[in-house]
PDB file of N, CA and C in Angstrom:
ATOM      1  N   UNK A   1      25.204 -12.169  34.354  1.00  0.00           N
ATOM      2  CA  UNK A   1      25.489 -11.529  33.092  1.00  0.00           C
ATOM      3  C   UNK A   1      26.323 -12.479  32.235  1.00  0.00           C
ATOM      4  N   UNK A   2      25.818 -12.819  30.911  1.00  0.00           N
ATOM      5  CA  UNK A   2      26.519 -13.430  30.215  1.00  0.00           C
ATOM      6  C   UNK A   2      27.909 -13.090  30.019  1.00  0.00           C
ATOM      7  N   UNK A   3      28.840 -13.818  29.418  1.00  0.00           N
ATOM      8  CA  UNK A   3      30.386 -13.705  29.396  1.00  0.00           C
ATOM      9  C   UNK A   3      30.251 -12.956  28.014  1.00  0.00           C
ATOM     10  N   UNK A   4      31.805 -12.085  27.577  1.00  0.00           N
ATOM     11  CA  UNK A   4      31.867 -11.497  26.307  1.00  0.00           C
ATOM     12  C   UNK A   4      31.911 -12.371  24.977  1.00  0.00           C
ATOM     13  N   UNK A   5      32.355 -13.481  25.150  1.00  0.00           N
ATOM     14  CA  UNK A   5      31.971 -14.292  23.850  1.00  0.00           C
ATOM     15  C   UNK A   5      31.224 -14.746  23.252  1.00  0.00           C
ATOM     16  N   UNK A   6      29.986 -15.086  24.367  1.00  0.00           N
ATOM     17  CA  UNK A   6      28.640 -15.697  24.294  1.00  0.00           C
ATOM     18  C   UNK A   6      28.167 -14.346  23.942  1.00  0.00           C
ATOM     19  N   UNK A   7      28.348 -13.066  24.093  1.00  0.00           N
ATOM     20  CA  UNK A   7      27.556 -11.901  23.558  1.00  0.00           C
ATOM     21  C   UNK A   7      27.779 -11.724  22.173  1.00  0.00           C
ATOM     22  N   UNK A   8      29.398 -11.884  21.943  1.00  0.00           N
ATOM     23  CA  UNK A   8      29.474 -11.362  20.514  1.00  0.00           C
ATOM     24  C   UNK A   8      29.453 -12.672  19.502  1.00  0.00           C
ATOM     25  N   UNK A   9      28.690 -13.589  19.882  1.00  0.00           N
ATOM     26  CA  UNK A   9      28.370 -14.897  19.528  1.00  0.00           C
ATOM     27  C   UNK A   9      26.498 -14.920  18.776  1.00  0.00           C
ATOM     28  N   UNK A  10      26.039 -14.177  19.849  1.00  0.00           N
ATOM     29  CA  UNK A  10      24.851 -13.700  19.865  1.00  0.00           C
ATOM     30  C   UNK A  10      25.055 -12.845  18.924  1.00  0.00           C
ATOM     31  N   UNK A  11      25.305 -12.024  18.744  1.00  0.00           N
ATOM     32  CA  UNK A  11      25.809 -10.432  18.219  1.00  0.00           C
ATOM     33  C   UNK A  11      25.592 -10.759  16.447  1.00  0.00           C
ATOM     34  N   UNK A  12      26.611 -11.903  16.674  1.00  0.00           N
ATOM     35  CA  UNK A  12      26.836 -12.264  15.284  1.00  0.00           C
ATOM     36  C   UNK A  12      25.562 -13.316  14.191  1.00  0.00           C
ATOM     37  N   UNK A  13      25.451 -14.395  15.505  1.00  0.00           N
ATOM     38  CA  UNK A  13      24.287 -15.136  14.903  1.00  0.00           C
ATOM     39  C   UNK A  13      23.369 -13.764  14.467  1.00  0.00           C
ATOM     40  N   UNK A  14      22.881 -13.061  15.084  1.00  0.00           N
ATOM     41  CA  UNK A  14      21.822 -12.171  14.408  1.00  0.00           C
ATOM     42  C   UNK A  14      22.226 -11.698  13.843  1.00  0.00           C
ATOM     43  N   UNK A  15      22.825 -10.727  13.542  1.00  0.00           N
ATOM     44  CA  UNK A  15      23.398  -9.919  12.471  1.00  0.00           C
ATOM     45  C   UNK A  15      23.585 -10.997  10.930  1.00  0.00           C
ATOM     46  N   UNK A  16      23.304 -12.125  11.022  1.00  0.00           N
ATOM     47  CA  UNK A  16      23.845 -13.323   9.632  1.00  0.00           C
ATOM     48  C   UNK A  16      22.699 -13.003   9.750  1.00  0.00           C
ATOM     49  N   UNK A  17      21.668 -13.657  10.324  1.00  0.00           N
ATOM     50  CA  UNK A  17      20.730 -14.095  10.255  1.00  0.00           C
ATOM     51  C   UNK A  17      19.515 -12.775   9.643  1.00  0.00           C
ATOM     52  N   UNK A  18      19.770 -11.733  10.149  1.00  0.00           N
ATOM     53  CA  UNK A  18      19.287 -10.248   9.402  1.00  0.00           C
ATOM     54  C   UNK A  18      19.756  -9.975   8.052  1.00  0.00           C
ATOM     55  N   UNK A  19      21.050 -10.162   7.748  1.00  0.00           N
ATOM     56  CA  UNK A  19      21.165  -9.948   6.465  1.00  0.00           C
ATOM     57  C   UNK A  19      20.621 -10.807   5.365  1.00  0.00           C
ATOM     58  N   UNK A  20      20.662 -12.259   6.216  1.00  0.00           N
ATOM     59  CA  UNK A  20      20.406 -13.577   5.271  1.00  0.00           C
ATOM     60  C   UNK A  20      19.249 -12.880   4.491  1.00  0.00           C
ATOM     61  N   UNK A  21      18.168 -12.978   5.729  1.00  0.00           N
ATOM     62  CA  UNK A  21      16.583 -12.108   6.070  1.00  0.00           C
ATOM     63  C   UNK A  21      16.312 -11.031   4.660  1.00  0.00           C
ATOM     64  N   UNK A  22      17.489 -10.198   4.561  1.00  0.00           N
ATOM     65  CA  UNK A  22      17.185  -9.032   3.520  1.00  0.00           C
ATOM     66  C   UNK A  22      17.598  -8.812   2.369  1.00  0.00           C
ATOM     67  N   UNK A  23      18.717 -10.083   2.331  1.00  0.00           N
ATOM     68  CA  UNK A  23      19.437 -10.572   0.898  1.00  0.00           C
ATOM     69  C   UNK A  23      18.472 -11.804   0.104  1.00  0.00           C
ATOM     70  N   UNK A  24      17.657 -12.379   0.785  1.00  0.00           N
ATOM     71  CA  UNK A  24      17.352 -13.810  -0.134  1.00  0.00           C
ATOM     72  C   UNK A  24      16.150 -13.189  -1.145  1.00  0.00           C
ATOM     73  N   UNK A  25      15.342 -12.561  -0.985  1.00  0.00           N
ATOM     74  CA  UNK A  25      14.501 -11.852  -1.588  1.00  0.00           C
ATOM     75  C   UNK A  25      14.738 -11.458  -2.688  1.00  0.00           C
ATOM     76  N   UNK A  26      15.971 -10.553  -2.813  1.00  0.00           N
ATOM     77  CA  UNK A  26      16.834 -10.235  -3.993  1.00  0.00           C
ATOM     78  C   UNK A  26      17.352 -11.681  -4.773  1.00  0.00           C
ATOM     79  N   UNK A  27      18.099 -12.231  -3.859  1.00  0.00           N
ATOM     80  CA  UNK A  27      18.804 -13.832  -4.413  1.00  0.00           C
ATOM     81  C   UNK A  27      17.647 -14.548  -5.494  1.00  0.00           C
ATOM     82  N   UNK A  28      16.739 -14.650  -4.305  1.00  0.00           N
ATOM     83  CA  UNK A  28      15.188 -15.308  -5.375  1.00  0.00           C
ATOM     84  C   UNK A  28      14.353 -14.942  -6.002  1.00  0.00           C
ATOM     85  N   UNK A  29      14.311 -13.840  -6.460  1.00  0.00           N
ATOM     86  CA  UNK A  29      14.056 -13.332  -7.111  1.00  0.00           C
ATOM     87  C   UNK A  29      14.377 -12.574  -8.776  1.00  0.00           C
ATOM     88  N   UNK A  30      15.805 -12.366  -8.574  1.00  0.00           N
ATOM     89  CA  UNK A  30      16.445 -12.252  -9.464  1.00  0.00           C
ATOM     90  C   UNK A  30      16.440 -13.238 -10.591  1.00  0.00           C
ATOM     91  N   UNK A  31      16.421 -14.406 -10.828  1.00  0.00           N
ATOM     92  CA  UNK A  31      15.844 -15.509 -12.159  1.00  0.00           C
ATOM     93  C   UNK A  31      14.918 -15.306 -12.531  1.00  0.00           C
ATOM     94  N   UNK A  32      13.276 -14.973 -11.628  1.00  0.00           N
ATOM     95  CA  UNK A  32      12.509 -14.526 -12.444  1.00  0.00           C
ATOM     96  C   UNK A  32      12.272 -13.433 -12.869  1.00  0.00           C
ATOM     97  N   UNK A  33      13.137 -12.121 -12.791  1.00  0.00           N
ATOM     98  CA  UNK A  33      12.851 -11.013 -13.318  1.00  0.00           C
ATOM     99  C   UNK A  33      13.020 -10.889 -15.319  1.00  0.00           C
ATOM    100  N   UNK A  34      13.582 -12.090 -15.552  1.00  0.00           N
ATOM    101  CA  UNK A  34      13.048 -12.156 -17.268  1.00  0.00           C
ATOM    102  C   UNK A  34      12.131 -13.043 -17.675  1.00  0.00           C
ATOM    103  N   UNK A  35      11.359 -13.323 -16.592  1.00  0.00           N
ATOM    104  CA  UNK A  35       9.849 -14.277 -17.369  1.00  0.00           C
ATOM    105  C   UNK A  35       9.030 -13.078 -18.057  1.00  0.00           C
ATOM    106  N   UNK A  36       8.765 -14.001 -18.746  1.00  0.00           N
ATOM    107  CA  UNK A  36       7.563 -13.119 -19.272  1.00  0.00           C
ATOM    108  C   UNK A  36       6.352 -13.280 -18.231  1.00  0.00           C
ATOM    109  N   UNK A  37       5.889 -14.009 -17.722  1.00  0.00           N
ATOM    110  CA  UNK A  37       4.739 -13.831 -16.794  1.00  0.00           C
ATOM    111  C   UNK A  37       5.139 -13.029 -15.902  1.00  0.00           C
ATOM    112  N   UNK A  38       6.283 -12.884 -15.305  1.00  0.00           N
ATOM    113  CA  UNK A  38       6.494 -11.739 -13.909  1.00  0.00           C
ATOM    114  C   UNK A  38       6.499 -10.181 -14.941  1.00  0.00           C
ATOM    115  N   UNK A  39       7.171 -10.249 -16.335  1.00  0.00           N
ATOM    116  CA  UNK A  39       6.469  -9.160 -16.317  1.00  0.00           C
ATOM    117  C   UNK A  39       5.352  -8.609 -17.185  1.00  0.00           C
ATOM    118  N   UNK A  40       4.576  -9.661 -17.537  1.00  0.00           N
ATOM    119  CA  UNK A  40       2.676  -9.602 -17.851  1.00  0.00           C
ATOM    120  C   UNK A  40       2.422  -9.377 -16.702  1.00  0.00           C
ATOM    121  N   UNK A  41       2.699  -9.637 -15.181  1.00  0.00           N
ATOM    122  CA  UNK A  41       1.702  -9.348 -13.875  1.00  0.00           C
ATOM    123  C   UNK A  41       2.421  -7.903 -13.352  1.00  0.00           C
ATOM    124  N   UNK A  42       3.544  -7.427 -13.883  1.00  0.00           N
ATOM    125  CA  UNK A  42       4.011  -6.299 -13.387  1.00  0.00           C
ATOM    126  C   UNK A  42       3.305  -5.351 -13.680  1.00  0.00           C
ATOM    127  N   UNK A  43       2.663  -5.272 -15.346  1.00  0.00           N
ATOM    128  CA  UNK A  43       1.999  -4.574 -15.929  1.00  0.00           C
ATOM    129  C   UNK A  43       0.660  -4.349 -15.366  1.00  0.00           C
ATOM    130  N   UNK A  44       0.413  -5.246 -15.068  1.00  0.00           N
ATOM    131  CA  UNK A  44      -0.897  -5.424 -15.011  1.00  0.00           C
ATOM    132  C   UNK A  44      -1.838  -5.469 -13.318  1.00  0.00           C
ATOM    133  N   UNK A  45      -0.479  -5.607 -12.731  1.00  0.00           N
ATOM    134  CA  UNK A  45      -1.050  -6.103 -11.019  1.00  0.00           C
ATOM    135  C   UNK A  45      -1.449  -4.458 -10.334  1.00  0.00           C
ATOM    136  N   UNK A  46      -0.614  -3.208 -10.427  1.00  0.00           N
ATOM    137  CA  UNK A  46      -0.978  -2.164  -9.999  1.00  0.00           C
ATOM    138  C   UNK A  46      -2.249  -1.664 -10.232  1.00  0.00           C
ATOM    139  N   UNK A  47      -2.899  -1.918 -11.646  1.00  0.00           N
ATOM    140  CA  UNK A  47      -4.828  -1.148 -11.638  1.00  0.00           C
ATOM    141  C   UNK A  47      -4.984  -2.436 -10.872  1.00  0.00           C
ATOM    142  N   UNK A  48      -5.205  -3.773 -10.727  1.00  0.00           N
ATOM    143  CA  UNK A  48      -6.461  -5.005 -10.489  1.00  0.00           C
ATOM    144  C   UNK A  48      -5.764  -4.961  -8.723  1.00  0.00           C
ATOM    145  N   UNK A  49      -4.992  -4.542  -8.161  1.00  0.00           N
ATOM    146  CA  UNK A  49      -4.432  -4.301  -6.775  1.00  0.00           C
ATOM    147  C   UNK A  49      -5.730  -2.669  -6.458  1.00  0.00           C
ATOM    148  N   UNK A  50      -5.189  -1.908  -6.957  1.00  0.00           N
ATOM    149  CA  UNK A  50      -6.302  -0.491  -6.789  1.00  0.00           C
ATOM    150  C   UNK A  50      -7.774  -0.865  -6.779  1.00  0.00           C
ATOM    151  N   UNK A  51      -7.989  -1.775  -8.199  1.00  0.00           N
ATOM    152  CA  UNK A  51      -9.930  -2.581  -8.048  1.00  0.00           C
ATOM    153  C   UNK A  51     -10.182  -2.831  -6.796  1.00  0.00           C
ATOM    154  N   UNK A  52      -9.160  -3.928  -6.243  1.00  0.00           N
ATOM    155  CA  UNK A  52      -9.108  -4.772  -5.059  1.00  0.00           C
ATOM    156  C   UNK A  52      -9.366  -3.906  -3.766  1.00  0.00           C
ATOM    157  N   UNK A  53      -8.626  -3.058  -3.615  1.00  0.00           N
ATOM    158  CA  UNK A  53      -8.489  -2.102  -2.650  1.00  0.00           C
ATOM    159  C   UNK A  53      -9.970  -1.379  -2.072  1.00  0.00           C
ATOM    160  N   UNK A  54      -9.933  -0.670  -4.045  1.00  0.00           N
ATOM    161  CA  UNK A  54     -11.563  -0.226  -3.898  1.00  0.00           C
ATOM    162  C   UNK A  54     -12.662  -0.784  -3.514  1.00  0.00           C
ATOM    163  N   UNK A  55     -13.206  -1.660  -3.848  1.00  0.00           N
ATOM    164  CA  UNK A  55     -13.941  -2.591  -3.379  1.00  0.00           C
ATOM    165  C   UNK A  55     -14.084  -3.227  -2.141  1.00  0.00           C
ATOM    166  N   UNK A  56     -12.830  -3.529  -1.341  1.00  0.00           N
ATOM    167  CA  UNK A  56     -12.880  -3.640   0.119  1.00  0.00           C
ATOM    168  C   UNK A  56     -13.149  -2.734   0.571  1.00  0.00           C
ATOM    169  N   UNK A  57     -12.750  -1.742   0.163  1.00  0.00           N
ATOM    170  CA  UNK A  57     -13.078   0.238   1.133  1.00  0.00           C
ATOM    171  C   UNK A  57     -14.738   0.619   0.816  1.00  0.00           C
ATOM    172  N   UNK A  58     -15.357   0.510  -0.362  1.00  0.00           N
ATOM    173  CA  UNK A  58     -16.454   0.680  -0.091  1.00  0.00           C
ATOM    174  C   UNK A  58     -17.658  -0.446  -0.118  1.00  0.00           C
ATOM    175  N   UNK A  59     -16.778  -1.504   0.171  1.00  0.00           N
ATOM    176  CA  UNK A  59     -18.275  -2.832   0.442  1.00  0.00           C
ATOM    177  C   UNK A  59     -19.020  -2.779   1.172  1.00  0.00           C
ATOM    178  N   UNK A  60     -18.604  -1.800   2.142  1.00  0.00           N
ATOM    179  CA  UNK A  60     -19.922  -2.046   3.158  1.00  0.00           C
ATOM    180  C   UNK A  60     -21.177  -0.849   3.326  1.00  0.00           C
ATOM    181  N   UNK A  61     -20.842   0.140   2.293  1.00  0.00           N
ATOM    182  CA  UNK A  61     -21.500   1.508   2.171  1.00  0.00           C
ATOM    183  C   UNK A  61     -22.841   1.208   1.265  1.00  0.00           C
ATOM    184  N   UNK A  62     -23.957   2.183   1.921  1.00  0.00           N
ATOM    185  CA  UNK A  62     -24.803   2.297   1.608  1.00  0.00           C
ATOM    186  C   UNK A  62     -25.303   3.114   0.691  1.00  0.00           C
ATOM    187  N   UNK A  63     -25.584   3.586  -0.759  1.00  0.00           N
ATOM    188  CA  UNK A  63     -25.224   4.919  -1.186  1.00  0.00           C
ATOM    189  C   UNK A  63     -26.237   5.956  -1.158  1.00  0.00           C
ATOM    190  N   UNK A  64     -27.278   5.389   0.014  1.00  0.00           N
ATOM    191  CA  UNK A  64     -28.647   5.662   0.573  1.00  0.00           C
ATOM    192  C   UNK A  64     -28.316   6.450   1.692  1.00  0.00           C
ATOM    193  N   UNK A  65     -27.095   5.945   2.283  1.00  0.00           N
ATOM    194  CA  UNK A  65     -27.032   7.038   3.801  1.00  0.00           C
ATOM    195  C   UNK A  65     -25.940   8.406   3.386  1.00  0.00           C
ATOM    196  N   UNK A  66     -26.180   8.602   4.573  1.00  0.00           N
ATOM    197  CA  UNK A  66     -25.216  10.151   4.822  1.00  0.00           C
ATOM    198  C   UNK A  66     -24.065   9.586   4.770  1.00  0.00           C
ATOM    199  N   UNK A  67     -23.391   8.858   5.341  1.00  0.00           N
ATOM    200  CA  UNK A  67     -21.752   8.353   5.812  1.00  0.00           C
ATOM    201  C   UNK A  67     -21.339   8.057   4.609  1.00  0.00           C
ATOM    202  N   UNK A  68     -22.237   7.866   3.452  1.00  0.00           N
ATOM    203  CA  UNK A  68     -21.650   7.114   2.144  1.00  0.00           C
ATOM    204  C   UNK A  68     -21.207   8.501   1.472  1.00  0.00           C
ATOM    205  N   UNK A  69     -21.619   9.625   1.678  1.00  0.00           N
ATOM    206  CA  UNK A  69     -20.625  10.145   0.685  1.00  0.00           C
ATOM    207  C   UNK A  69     -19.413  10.934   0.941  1.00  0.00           C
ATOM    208  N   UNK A  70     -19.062  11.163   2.324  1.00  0.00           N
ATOM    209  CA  UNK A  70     -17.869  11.086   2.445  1.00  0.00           C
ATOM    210  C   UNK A  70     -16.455  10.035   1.470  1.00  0.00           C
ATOM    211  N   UNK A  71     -16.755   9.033   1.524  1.00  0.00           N
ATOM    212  CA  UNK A  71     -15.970   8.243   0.848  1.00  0.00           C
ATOM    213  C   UNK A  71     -16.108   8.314  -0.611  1.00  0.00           C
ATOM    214  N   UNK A  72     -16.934   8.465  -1.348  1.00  0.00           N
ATOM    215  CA  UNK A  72     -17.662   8.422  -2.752  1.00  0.00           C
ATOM    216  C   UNK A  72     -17.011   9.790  -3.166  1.00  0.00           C
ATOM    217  N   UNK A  73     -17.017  11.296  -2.702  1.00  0.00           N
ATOM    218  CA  UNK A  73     -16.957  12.549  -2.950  1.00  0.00           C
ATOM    219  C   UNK A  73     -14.934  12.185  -3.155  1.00  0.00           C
ATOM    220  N   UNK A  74     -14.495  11.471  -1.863  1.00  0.00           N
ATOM    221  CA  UNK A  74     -12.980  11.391  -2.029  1.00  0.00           C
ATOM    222  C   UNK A  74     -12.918  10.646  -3.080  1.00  0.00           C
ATOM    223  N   UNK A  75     -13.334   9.481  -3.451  1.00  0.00           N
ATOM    224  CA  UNK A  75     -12.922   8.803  -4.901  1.00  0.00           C
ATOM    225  C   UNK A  75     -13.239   9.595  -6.181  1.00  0.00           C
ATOM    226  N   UNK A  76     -14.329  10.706  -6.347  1.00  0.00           N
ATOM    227  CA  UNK A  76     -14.401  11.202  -6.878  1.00  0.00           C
ATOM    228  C   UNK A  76     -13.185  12.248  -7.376  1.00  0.00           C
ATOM    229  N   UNK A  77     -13.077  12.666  -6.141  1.00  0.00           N
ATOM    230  CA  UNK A  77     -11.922  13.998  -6.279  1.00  0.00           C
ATOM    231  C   UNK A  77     -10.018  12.903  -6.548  1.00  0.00           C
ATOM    232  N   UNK A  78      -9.865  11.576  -5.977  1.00  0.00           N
ATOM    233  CA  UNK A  78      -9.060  11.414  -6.705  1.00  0.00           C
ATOM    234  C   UNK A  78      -8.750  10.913  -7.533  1.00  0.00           C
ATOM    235  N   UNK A  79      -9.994  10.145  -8.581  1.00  0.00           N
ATOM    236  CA  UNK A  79      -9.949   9.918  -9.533  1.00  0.00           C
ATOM    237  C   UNK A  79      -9.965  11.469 -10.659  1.00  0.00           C
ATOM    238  N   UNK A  80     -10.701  12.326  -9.788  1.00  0.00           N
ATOM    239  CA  UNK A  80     -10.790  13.701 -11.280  1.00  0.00           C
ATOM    240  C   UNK A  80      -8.907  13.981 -10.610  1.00  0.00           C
ATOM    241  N   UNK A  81      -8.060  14.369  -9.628  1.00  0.00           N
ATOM    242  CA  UNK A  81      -6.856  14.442  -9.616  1.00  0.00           C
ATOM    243  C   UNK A  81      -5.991  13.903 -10.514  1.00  0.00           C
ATOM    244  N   UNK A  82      -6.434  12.319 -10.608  1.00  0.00           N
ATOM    245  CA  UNK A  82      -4.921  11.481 -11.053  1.00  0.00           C
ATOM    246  C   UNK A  82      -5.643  11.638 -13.271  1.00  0.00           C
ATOM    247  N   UNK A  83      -6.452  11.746 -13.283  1.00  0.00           N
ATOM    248  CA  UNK A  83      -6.961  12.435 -14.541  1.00  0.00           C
ATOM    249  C   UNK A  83      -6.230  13.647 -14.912  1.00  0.00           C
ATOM    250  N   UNK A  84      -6.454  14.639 -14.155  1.00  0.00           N
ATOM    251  CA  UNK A  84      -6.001  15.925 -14.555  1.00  0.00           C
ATOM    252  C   UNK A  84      -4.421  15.654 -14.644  1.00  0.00           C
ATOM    253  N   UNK A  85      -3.543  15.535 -13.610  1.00  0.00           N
ATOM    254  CA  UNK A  85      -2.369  15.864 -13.607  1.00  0.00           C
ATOM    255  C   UNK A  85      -1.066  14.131 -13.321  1.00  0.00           C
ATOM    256  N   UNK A  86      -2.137  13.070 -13.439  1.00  0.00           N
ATOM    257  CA  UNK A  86      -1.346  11.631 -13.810  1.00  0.00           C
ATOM    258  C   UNK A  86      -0.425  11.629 -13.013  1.00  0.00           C
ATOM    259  N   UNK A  87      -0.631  11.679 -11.210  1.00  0.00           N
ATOM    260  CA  UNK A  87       0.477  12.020 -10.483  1.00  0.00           C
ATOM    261  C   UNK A  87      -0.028  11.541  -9.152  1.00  0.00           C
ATOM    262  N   UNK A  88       0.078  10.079  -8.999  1.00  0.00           N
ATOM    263  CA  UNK A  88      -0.199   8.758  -8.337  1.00  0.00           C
ATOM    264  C   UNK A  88      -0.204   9.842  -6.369  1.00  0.00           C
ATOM    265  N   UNK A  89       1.164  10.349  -6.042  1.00  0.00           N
ATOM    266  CA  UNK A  89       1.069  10.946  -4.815  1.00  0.00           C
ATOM    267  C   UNK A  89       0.150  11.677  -4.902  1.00  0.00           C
ATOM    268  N   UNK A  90       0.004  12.641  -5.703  1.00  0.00           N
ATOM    269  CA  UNK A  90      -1.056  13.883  -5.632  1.00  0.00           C
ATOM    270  C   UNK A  90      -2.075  13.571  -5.236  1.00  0.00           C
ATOM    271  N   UNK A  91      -3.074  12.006  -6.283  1.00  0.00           N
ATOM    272  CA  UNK A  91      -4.444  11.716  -6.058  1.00  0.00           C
ATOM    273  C   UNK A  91      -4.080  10.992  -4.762  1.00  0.00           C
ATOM    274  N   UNK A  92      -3.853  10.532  -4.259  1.00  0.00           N
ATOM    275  CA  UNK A  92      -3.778   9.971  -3.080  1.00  0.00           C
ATOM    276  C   UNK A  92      -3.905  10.740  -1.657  1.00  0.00           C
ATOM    277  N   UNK A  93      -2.832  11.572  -2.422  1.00  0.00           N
ATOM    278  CA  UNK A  93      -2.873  12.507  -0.801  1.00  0.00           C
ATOM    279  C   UNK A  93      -3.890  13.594  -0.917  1.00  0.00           C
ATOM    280  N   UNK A  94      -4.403  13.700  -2.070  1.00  0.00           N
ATOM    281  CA  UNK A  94      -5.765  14.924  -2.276  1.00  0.00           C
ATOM    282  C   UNK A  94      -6.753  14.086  -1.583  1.00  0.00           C
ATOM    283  N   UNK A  95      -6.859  13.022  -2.500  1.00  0.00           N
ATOM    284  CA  UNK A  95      -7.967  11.930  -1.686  1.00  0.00           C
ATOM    285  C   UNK A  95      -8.166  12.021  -0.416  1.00  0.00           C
ATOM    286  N   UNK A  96      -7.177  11.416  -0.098  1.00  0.00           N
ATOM    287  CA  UNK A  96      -6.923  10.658   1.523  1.00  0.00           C
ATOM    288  C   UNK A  96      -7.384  11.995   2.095  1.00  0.00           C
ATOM    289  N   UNK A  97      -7.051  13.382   2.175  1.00  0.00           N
ATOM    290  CA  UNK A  97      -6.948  14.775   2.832  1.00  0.00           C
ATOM    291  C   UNK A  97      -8.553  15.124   2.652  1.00  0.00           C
ATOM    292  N   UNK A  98      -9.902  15.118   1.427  1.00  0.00           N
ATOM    293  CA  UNK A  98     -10.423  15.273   1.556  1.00  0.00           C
ATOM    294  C   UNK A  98     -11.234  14.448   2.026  1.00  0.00           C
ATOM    295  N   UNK A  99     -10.964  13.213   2.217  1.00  0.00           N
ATOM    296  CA  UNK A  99     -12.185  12.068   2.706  1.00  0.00           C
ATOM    297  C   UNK A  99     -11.858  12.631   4.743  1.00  0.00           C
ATOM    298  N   UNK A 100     -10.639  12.554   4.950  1.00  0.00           N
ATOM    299  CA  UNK A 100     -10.056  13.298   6.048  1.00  0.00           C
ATOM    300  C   UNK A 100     -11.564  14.342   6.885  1.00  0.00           C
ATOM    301  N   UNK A 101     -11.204  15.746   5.977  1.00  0.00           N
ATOM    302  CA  UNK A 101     -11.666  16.667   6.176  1.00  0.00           C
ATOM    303  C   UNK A 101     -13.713  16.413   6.319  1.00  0.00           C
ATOM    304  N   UNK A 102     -13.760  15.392   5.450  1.00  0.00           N
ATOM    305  CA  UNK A 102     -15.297  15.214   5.246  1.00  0.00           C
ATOM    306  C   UNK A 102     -15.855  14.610   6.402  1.00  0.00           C
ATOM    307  N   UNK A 103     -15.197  13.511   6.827  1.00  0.00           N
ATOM    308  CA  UNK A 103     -15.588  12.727   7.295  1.00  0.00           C
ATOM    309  C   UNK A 103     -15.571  13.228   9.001  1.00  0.00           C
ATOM    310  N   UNK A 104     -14.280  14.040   9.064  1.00  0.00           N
ATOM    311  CA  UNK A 104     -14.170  14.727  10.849  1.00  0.00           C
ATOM    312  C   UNK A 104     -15.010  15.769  10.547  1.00  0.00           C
ATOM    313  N   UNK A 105     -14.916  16.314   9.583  1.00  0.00           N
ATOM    314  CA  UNK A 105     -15.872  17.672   9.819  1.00  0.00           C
ATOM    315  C   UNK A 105     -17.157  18.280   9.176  1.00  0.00           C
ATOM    316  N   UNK A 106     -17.584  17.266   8.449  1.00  0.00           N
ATOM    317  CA  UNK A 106     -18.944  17.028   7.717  1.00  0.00           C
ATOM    318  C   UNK A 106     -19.592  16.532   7.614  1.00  0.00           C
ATOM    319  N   UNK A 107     -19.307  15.134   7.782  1.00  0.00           N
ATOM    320  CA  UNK A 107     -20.217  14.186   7.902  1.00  0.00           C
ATOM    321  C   UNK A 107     -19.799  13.137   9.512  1.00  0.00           C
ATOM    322  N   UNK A 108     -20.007  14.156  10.405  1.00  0.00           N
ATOM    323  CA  UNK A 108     -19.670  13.655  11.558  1.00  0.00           C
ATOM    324  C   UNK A 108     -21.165  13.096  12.649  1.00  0.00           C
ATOM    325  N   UNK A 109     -20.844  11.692  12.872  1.00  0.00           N
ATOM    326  CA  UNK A 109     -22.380  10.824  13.256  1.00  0.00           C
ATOM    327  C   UNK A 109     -22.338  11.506  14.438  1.00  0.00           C
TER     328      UNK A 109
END
């Protein structure tokens, strides 16, 4: 068993080394929060991140088979959600809950 100094030696190297870890982010970051390009991409990165998303989730669907509209019926329902009531959790978790429900219990291969 190691001795008590070599523990709280240990103890300490990590504990720097965790905070370093969760402070530099902030540190480096902070200069560019008045560019104008960080915030032209702030504006702009949340829809072309969602495109991105979309497009990986349904690249591989067929809109010929059965399995395809499970996924298609949920984008449907949370795109008509975040329409109606502009409330980012809502369409998401309506989404996510009916593609859920479709997919275990409707369109099950």
């Amino acid at each position: 068993m190691p001795d008590t100094p070599y523990l709280l030696a240990a103890v300490a190297v990590s504990a720097a080394v965790t905070w370093a870890l969760r402070a530099l982010p902030f540190a480096a970051l902070a200069p560019l929060r008045a560019s104008s390009t960080v915030q032209y991409l702030s504006t702009r990165m949340p829809a072309g991140i969602m495109v991105i998303l979309l497009v990986y989730c349904l690249r591989d669907l067929l809109l010929t088979e059965t399995r395809a509209l499970a996924p298609v019926i949920a984008l449907a329902v949370t795109v008509g959600l975040h329409l109606w009531r502009r409330n980012a959790l809502l369409s998401i978790l309506g989404g996510t809950a009916v593609h859920v429900a479709l997919a275990s219990l409707v369109f099950t291969a």
